[in-house]
C-alpha atoms as a PDB file:
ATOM      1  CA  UNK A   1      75.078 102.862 -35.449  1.00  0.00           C
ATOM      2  CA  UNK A   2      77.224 101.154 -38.108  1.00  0.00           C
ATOM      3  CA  UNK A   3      79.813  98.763 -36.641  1.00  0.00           C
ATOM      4  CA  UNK A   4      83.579  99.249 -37.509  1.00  0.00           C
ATOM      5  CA  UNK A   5      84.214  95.661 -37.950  1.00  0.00           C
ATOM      6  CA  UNK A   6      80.706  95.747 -40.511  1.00  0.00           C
ATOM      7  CA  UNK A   7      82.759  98.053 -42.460  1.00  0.00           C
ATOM      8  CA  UNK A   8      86.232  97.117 -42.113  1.00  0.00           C
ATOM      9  CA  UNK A   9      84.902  93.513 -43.996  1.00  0.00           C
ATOM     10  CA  UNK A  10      84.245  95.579 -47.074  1.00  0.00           C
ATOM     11  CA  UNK A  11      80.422  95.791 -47.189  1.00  0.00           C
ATOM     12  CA  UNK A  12      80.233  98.284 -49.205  1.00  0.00           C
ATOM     13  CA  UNK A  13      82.077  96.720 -52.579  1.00  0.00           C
ATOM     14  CA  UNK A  14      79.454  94.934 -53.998  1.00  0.00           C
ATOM     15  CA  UNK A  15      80.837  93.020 -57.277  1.00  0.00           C
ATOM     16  CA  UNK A  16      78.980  92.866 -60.004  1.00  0.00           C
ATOM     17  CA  UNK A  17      78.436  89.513 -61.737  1.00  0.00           C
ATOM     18  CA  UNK A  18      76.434  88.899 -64.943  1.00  0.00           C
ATOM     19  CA  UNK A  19      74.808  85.702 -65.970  1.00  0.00           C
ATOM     20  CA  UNK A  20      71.876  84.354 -68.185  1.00  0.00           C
ATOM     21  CA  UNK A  21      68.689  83.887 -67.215  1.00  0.00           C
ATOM     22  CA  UNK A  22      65.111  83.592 -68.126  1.00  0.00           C
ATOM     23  CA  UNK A  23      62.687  86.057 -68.332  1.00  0.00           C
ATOM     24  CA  UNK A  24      61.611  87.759 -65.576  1.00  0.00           C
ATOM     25  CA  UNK A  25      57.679  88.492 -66.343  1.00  0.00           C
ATOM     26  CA  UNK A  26      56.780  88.429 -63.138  1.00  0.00           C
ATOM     27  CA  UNK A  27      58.726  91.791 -62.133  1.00  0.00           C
ATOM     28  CA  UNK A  28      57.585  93.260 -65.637  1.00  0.00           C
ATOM     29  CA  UNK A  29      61.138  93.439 -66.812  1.00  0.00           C
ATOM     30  CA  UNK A  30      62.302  92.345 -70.223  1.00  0.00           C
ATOM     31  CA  UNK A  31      65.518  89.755 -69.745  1.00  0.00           C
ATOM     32  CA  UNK A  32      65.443  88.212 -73.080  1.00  0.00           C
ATOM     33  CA  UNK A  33      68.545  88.126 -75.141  1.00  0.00           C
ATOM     34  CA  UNK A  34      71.881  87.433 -74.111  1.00  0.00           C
ATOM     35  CA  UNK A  35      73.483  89.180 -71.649  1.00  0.00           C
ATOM     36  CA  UNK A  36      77.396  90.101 -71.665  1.00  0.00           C
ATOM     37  CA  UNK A  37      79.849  87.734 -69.970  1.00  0.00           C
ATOM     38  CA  UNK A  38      82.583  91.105 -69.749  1.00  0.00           C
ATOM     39  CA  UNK A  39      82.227  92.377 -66.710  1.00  0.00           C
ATOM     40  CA  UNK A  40      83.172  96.038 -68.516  1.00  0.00           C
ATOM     41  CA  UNK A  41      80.026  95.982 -69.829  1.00  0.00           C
ATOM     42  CA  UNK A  42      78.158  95.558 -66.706  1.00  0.00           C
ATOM     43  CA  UNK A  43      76.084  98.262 -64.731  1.00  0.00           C
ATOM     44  CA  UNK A  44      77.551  98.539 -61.684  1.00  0.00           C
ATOM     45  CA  UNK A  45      75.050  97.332 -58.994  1.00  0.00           C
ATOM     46  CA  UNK A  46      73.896  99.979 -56.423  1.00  0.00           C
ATOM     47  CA  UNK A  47      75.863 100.438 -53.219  1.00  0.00           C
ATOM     48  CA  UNK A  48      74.360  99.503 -49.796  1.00  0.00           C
ATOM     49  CA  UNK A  49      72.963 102.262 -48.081  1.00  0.00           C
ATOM     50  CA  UNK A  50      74.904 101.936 -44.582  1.00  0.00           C
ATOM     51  CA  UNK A  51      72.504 104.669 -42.889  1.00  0.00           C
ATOM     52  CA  UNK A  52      70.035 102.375 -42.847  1.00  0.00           C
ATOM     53  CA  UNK A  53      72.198  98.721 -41.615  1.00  0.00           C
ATOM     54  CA  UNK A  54      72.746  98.121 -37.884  1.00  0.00           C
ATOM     55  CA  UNK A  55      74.393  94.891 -37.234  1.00  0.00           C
ATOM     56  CA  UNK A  56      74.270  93.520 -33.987  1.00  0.00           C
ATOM     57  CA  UNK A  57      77.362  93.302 -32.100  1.00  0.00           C
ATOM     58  CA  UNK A  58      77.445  89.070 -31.915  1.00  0.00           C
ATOM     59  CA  UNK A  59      78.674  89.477 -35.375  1.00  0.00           C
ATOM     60  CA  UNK A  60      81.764  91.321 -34.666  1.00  0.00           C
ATOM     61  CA  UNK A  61      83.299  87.786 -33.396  1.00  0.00           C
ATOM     62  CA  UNK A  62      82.672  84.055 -34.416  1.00  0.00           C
ATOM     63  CA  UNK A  63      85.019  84.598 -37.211  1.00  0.00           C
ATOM     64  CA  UNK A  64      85.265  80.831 -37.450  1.00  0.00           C
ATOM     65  CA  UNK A  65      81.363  80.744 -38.245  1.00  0.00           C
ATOM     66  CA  UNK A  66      79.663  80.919 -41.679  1.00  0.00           C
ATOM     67  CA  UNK A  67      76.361  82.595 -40.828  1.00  0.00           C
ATOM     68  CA  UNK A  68      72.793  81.057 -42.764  1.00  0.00           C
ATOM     69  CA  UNK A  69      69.695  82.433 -42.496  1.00  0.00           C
ATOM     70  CA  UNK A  70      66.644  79.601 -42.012  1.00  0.00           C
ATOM     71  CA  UNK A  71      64.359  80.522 -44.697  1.00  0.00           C
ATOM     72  CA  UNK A  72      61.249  78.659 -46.125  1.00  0.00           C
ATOM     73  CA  UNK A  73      62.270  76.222 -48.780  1.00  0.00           C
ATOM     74  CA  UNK A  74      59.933  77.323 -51.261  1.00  0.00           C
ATOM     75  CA  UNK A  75      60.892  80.949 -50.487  1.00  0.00           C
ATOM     76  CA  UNK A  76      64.452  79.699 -51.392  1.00  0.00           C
ATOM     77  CA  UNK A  77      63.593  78.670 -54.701  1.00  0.00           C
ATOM     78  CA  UNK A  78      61.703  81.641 -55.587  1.00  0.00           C
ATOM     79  CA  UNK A  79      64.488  83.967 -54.493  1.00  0.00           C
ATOM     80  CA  UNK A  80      66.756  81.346 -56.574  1.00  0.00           C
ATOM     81  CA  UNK A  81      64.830  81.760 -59.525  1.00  0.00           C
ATOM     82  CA  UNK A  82      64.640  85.038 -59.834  1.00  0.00           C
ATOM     83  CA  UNK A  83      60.740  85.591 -58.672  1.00  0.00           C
ATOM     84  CA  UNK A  84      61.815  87.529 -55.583  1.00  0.00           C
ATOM     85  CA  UNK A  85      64.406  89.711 -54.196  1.00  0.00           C
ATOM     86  CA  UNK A  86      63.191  90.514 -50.567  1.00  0.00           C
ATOM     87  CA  UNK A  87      62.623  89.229 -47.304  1.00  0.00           C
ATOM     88  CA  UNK A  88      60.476  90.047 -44.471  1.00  0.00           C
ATOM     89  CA  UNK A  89      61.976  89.290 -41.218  1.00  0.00           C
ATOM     90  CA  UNK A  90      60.166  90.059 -37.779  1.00  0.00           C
ATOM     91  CA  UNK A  91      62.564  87.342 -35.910  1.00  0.00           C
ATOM     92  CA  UNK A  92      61.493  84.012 -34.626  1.00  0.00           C
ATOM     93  CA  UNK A  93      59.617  82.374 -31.422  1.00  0.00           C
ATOM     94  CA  UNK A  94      62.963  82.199 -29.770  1.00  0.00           C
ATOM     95  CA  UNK A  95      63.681  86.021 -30.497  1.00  0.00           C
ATOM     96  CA  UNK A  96      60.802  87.359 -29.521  1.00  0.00           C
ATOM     97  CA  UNK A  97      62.305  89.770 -26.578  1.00  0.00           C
ATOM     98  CA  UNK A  98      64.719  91.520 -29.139  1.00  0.00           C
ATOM     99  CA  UNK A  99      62.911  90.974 -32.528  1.00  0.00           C
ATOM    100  CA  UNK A 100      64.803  90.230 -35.725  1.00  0.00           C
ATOM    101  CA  UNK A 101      68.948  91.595 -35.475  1.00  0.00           C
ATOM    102  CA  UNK A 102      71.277  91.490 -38.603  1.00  0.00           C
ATOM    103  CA  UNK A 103      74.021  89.436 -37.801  1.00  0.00           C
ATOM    104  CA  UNK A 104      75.559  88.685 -40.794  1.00  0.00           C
ATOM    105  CA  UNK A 105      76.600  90.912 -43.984  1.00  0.00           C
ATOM    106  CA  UNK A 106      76.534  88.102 -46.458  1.00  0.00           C
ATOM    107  CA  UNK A 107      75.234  84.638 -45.308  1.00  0.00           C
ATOM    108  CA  UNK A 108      73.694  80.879 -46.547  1.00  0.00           C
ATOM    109  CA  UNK A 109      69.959  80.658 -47.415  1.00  0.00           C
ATOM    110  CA  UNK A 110      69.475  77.171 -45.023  1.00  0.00           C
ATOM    111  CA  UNK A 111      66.193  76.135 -46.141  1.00  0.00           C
ATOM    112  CA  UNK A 112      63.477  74.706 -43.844  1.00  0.00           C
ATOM    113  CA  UNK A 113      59.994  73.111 -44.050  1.00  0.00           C
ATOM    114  CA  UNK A 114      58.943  74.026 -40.971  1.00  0.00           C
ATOM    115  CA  UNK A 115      55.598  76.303 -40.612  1.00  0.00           C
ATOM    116  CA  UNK A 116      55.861  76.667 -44.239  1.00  0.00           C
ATOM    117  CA  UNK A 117      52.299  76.103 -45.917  1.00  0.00           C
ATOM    118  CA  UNK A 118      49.668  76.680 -48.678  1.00  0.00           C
ATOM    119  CA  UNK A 119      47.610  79.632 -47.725  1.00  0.00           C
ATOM    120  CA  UNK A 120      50.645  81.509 -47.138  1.00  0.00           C
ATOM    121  CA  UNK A 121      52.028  81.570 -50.590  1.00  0.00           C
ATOM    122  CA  UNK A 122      50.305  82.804 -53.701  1.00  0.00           C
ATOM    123  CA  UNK A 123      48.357  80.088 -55.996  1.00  0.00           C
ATOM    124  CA  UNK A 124      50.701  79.818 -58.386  1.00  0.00           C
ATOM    125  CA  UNK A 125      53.244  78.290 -56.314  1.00  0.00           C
ATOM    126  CA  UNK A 126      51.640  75.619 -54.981  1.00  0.00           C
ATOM    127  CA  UNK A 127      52.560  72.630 -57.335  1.00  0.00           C
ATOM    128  CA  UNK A 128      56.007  73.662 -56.728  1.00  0.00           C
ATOM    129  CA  UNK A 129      55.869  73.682 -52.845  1.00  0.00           C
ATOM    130  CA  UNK A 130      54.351  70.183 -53.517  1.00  0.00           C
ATOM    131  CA  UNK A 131      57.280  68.833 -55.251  1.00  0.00           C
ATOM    132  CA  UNK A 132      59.267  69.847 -52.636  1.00  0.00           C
ATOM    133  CA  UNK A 133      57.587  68.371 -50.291  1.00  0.00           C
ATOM    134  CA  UNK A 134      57.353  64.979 -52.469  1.00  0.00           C
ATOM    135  CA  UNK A 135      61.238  65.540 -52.666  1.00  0.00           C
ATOM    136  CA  UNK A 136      62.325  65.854 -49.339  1.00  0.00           C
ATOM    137  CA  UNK A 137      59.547  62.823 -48.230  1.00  0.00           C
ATOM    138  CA  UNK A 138      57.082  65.057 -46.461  1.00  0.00           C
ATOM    139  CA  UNK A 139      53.187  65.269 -46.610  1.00  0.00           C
ATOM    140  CA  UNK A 140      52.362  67.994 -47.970  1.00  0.00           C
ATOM    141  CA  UNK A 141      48.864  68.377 -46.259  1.00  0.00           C
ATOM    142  CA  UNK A 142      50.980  68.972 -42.713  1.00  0.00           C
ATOM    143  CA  UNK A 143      53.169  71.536 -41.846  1.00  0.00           C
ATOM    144  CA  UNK A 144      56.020  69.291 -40.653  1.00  0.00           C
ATOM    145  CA  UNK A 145      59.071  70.321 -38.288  1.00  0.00           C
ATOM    146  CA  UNK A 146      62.338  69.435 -40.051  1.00  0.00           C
ATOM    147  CA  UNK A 147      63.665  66.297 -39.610  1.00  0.00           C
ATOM    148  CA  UNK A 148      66.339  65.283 -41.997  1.00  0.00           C
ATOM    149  CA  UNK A 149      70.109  64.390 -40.953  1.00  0.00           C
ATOM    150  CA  UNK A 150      71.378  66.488 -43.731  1.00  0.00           C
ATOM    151  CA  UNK A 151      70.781  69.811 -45.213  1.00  0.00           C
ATOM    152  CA  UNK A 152      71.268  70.686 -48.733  1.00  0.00           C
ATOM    153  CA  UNK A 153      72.494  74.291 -49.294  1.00  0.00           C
ATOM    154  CA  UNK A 154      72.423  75.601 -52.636  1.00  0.00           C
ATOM    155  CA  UNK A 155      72.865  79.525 -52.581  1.00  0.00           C
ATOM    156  CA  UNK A 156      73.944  82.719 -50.364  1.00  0.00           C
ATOM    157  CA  UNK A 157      73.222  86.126 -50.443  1.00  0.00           C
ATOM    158  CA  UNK A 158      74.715  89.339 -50.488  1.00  0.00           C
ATOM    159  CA  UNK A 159      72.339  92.658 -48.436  1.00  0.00           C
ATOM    160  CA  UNK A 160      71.926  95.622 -50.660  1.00  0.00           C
ATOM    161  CA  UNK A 161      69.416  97.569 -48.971  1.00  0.00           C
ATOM    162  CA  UNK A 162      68.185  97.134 -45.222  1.00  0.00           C
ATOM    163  CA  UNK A 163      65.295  98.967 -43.465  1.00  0.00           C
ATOM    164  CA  UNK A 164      62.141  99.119 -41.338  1.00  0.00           C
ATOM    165  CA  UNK A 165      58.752  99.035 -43.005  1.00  0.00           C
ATOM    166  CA  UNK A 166      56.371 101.221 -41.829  1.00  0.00           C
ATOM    167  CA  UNK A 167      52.945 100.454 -42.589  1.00  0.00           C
ATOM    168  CA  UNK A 168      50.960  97.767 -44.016  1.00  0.00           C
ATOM    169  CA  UNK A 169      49.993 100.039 -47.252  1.00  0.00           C
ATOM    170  CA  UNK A 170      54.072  99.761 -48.225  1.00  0.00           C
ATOM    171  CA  UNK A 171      53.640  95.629 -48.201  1.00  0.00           C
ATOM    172  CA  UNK A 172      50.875  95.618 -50.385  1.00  0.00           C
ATOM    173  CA  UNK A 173      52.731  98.049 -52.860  1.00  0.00           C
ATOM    174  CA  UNK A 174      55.573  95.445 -52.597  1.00  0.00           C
ATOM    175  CA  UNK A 175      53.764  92.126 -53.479  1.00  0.00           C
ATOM    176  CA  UNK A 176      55.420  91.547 -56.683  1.00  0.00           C
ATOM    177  CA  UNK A 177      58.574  91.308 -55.693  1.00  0.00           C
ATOM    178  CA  UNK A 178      58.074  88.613 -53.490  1.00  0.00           C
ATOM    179  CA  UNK A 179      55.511  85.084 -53.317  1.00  0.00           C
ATOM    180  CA  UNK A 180      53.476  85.669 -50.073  1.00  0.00           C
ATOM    181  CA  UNK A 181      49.818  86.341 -49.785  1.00  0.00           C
ATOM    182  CA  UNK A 182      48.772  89.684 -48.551  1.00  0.00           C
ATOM    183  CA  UNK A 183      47.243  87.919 -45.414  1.00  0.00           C
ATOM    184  CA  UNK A 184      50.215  85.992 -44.441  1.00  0.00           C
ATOM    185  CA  UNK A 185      52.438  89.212 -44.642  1.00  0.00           C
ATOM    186  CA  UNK A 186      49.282  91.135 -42.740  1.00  0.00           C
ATOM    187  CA  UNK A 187      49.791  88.460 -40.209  1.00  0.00           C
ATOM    188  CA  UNK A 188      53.615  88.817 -39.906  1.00  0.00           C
ATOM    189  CA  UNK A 189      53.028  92.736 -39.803  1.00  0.00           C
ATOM    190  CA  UNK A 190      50.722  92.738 -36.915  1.00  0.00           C
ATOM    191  CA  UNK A 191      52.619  89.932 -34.773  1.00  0.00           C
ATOM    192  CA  UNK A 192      54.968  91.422 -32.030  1.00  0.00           C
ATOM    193  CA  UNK A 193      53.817  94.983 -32.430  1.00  0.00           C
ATOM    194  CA  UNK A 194      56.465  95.956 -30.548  1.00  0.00           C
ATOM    195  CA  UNK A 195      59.259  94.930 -32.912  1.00  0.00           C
ATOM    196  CA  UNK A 196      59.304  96.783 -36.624  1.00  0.00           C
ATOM    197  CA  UNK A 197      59.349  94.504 -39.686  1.00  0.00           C
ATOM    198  CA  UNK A 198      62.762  94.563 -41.657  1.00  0.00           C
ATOM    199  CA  UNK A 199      63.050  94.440 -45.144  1.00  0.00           C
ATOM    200  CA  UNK A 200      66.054  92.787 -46.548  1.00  0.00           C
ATOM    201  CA  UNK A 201      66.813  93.610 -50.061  1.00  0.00           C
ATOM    202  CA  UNK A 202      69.000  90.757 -51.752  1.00  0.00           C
ATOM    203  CA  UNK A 203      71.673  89.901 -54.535  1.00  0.00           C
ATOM    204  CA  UNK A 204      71.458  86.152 -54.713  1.00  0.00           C
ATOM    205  CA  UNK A 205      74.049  83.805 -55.724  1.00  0.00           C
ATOM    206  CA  UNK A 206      73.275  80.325 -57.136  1.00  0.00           C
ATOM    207  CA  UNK A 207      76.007  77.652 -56.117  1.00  0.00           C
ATOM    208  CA  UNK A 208      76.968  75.601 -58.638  1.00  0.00           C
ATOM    209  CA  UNK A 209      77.309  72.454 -56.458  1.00  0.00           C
ATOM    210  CA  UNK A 210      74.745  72.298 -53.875  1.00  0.00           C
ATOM    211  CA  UNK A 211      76.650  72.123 -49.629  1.00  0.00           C
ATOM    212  CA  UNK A 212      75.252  69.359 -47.805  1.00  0.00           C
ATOM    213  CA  UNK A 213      76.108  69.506 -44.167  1.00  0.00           C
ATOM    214  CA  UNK A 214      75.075  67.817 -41.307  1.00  0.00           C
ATOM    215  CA  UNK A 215      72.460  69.414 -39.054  1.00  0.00           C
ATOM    216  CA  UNK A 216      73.312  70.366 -35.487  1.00  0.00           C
ATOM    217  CA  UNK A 217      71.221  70.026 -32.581  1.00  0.00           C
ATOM    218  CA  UNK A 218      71.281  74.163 -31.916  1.00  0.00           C
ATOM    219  CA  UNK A 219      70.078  74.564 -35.446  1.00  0.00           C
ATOM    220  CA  UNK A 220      66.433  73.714 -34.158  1.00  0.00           C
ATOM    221  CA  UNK A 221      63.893  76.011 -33.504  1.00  0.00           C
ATOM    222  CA  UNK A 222      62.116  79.040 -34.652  1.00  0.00           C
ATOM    223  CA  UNK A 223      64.908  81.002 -34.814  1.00  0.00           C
ATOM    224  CA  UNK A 224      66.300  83.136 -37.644  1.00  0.00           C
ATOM    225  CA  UNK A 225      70.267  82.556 -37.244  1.00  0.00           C
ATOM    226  CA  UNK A 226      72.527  80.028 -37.282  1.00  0.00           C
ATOM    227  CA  UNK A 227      75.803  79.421 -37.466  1.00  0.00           C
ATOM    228  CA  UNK A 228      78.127  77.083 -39.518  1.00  0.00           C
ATOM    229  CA  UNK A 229      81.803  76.507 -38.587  1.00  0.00           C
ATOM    230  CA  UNK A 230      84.098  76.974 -41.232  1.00  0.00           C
ATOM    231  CA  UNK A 231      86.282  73.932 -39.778  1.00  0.00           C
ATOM    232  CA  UNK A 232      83.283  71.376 -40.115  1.00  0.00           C
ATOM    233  CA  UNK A 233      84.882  68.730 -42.015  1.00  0.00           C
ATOM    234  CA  UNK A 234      82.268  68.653 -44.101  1.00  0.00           C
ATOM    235  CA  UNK A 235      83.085  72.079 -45.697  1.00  0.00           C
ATOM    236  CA  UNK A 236      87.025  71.371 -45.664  1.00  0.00           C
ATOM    237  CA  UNK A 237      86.429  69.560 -49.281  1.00  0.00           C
ATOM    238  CA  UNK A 238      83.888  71.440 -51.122  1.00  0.00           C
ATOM    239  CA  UNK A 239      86.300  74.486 -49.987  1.00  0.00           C
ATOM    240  CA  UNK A 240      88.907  72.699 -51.590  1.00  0.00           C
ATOM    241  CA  UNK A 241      90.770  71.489 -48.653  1.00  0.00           C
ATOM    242  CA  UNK A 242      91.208  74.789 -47.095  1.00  0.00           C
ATOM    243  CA  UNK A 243      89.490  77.527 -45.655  1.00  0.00           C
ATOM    244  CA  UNK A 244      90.066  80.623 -47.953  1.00  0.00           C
ATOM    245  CA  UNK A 245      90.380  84.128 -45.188  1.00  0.00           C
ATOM    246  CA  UNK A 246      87.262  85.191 -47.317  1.00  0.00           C
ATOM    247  CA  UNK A 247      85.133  82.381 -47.855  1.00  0.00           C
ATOM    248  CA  UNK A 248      82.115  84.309 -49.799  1.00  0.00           C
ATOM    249  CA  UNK A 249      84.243  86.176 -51.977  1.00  0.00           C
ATOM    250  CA  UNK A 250      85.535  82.162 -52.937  1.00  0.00           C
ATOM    251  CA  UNK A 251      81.821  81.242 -53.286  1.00  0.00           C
ATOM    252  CA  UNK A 252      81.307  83.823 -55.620  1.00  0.00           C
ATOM    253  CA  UNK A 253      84.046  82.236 -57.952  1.00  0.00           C
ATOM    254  CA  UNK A 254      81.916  78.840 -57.720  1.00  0.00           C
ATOM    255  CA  UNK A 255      78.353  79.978 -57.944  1.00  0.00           C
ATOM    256  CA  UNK A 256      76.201  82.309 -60.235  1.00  0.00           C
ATOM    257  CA  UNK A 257      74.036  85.162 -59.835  1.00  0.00           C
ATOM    258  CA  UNK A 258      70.780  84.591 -59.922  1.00  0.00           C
ATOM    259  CA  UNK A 259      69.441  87.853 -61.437  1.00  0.00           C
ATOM    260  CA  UNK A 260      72.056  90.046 -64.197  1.00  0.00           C
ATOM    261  CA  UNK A 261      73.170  93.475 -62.986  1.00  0.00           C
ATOM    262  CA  UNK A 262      71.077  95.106 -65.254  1.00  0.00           C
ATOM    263  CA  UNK A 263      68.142  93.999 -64.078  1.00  0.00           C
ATOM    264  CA  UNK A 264      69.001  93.675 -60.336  1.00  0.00           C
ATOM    265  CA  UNK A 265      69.655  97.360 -60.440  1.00  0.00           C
ATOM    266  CA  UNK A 266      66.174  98.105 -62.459  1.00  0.00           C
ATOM    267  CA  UNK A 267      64.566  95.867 -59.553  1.00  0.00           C
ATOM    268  CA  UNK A 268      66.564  97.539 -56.783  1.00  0.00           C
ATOM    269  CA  UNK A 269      65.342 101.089 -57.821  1.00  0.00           C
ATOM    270  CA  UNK A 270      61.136 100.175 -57.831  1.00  0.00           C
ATOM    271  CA  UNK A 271      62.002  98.620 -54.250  1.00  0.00           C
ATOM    272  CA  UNK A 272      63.952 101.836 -52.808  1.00  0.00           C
ATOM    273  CA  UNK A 273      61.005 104.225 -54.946  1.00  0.00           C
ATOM    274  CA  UNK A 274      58.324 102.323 -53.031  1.00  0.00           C
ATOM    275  CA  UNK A 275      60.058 102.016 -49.187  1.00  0.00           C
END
C-alpha cells in the first residue's frame, strides 16, 4: 500500500535533466557525441511504477530530516560514474527482524568503508577501491569500520523503479548493470531467507560541490538509514543560508545527472525487460 504523504510529495514527476558524459561501454550503449542542453529536446524519463513502492510509515514524519542511504564507497563511485544504476538491498545487521524498508523517496548516497572488500567487486575495480582506500588513509588489505570525523557527500538519488527479486537466475541476468561478483550477490541472496531482496532502480545526481558533515554517533552500525537534519549548521551554508521547503528539488539546481535521459531511459527499459 502506497502512502498518501509518498504521493502528496510529488513522486511521481520525475524531471528530466541532460548532461555530458562519457561513454558508457560497459552497458553496451553508444553515448558519444554531444548531448542537448534544451530540455525540449529531452526524452522524458520513465515514470515510477507506484504498484510496486511501499514506503514505510517512519517516513511520513521527520520532515526536518534529509534521509542518506549508507552505501559502499566504491559502489558510490560506480553509480557516480555511470557503471551502475541499481542497488541490492536486503537491510543491515541491525534490521534484521524487518529486513530492508524504503524510507525515503529521494535521499544522499553516504558512503562507507565498512565490510566493503576485494572479492566482492569485479576485477576491474580493484585499483580504484585501492585509491580510495589510499585516500581516505585506510589499509586496503582490512576491511576497516569507519572512523573519520567527517563525511564527504557528493551525490543523491532519485527511485525510478522498486521491487522484489525473485530468484537468483534474475541477478545473474542483471550483472552488468551493476560491479558485484556473482558470489557476493549469491551471498546477499541467500542471507535472511526470510526477507526478499529489493532492487532499487536509480537516477543519480552528481553534486557539484561535495557536503561534508559531521558524523553522528547514531550513524554507526550496519544499518541502511540514516538521517540528516536539515537545521545542522553545517548544511545552513552550502544551502545558502536557508533551508529551501524542497531541499532536493534545490539540489537538483546545484548538481548534475550522472547518466543523460536518453540513455537512462534505454538502461531503465533492459532492467524492467529482465525483472
Amino acid at each position: 500500500m502506497i502512502s498518501n504523504s509518498f504521493l502528496d510529495n510529488g513522486f511521481n514527476d520525475i524531471i528530466g535533466f541532460n548532461s555530458r558524459i562519457g561513454p558508457l561501454k560497459s552497458f553496451g550503449l553508444d553515448s558519444e557525441g554531444p548531448y542537448s542542453t534544451n530540455s525540449s529536446d529531452a526524452t522524458p524519463v520513465a515514470p515510477v511504477n507506484n504498484s510496486q513502492i511501499s514506503l514505510n510509515d517512519e517516513s511520513k514524519s521527520h520532515t526536518n530530516f534529509l534521509g542518506a542511504l549508507k552505501e559502499w564507497a566504491i559502489v558510490c563511485r560506480a553509480l557516480e560514474s555511470g557503471n551502475q544504476i541499481l542497488l541490492f538491498r536486503k537491510g543491515g545487521i541491525m534490521e534484521f527482524r524487518n529486513g530492508f524498508e524504503l524510507k525515503f523517496k529521494n535521499f544522499f548516497l553516504f558512503p562507507t568503508f565498512e565490510h566493503q572488500a576485494k572479492e566482492s567487486i569485479r576485477m576491474e575495480y580493484h585499483d580504484a577501491l585501492d585509491e580510495l582506500n589510499r585516500n581516505n588513509g585506510l589499509d586496503d588489505t582490512k576491511t576497516l569500520p569507519d572512523s573519520n570525523n567527517k563525511s564527504e557527500i557528493t551525490s543523491f538519488v532519485e527511485i525510478t523503479h522498486f521491487s522484489e527479486v525473485s530468484d537468483v537466475t534474475t541477478l545473474k541476468k542483471l550483472e552488468n548493470f551493476h560491479i558485484w561478483t556473482d558470489d557476493y550477490l549469491k551471498t546477499r541472496f541467500d542471507y535472511n531467507p526470510k526477507k526478499p531482496l529489493y532492487l532499487l532502480l536509480l537516477r543519480v545526481y552528481k553534486l557539484n560541490n561535495p557536503l561534508r558533515i559531521t558524523n553522528k554517533p547514531g550513524w554507526v552500525g550496519c544499518k541502511s538509514w540514516i538521517q540528516i537534519d536539515s537545521n545542522d549548521q553545517e548544511l545552513i551554508p552550502y544551502f545558502e543560508n536557508h533551508i529551501p521547503e524542497m531541499p532536493f528539488e534545490y539540489l537538483k539546481s546545484i548538481s548534475k545527472p550522472c547518466i543523460d535521459d536518453n540513455n537512462f531511459n534505454k538502461l531503465s527499459e533492459k532492467v524492467r525487460s529482465i525483472i
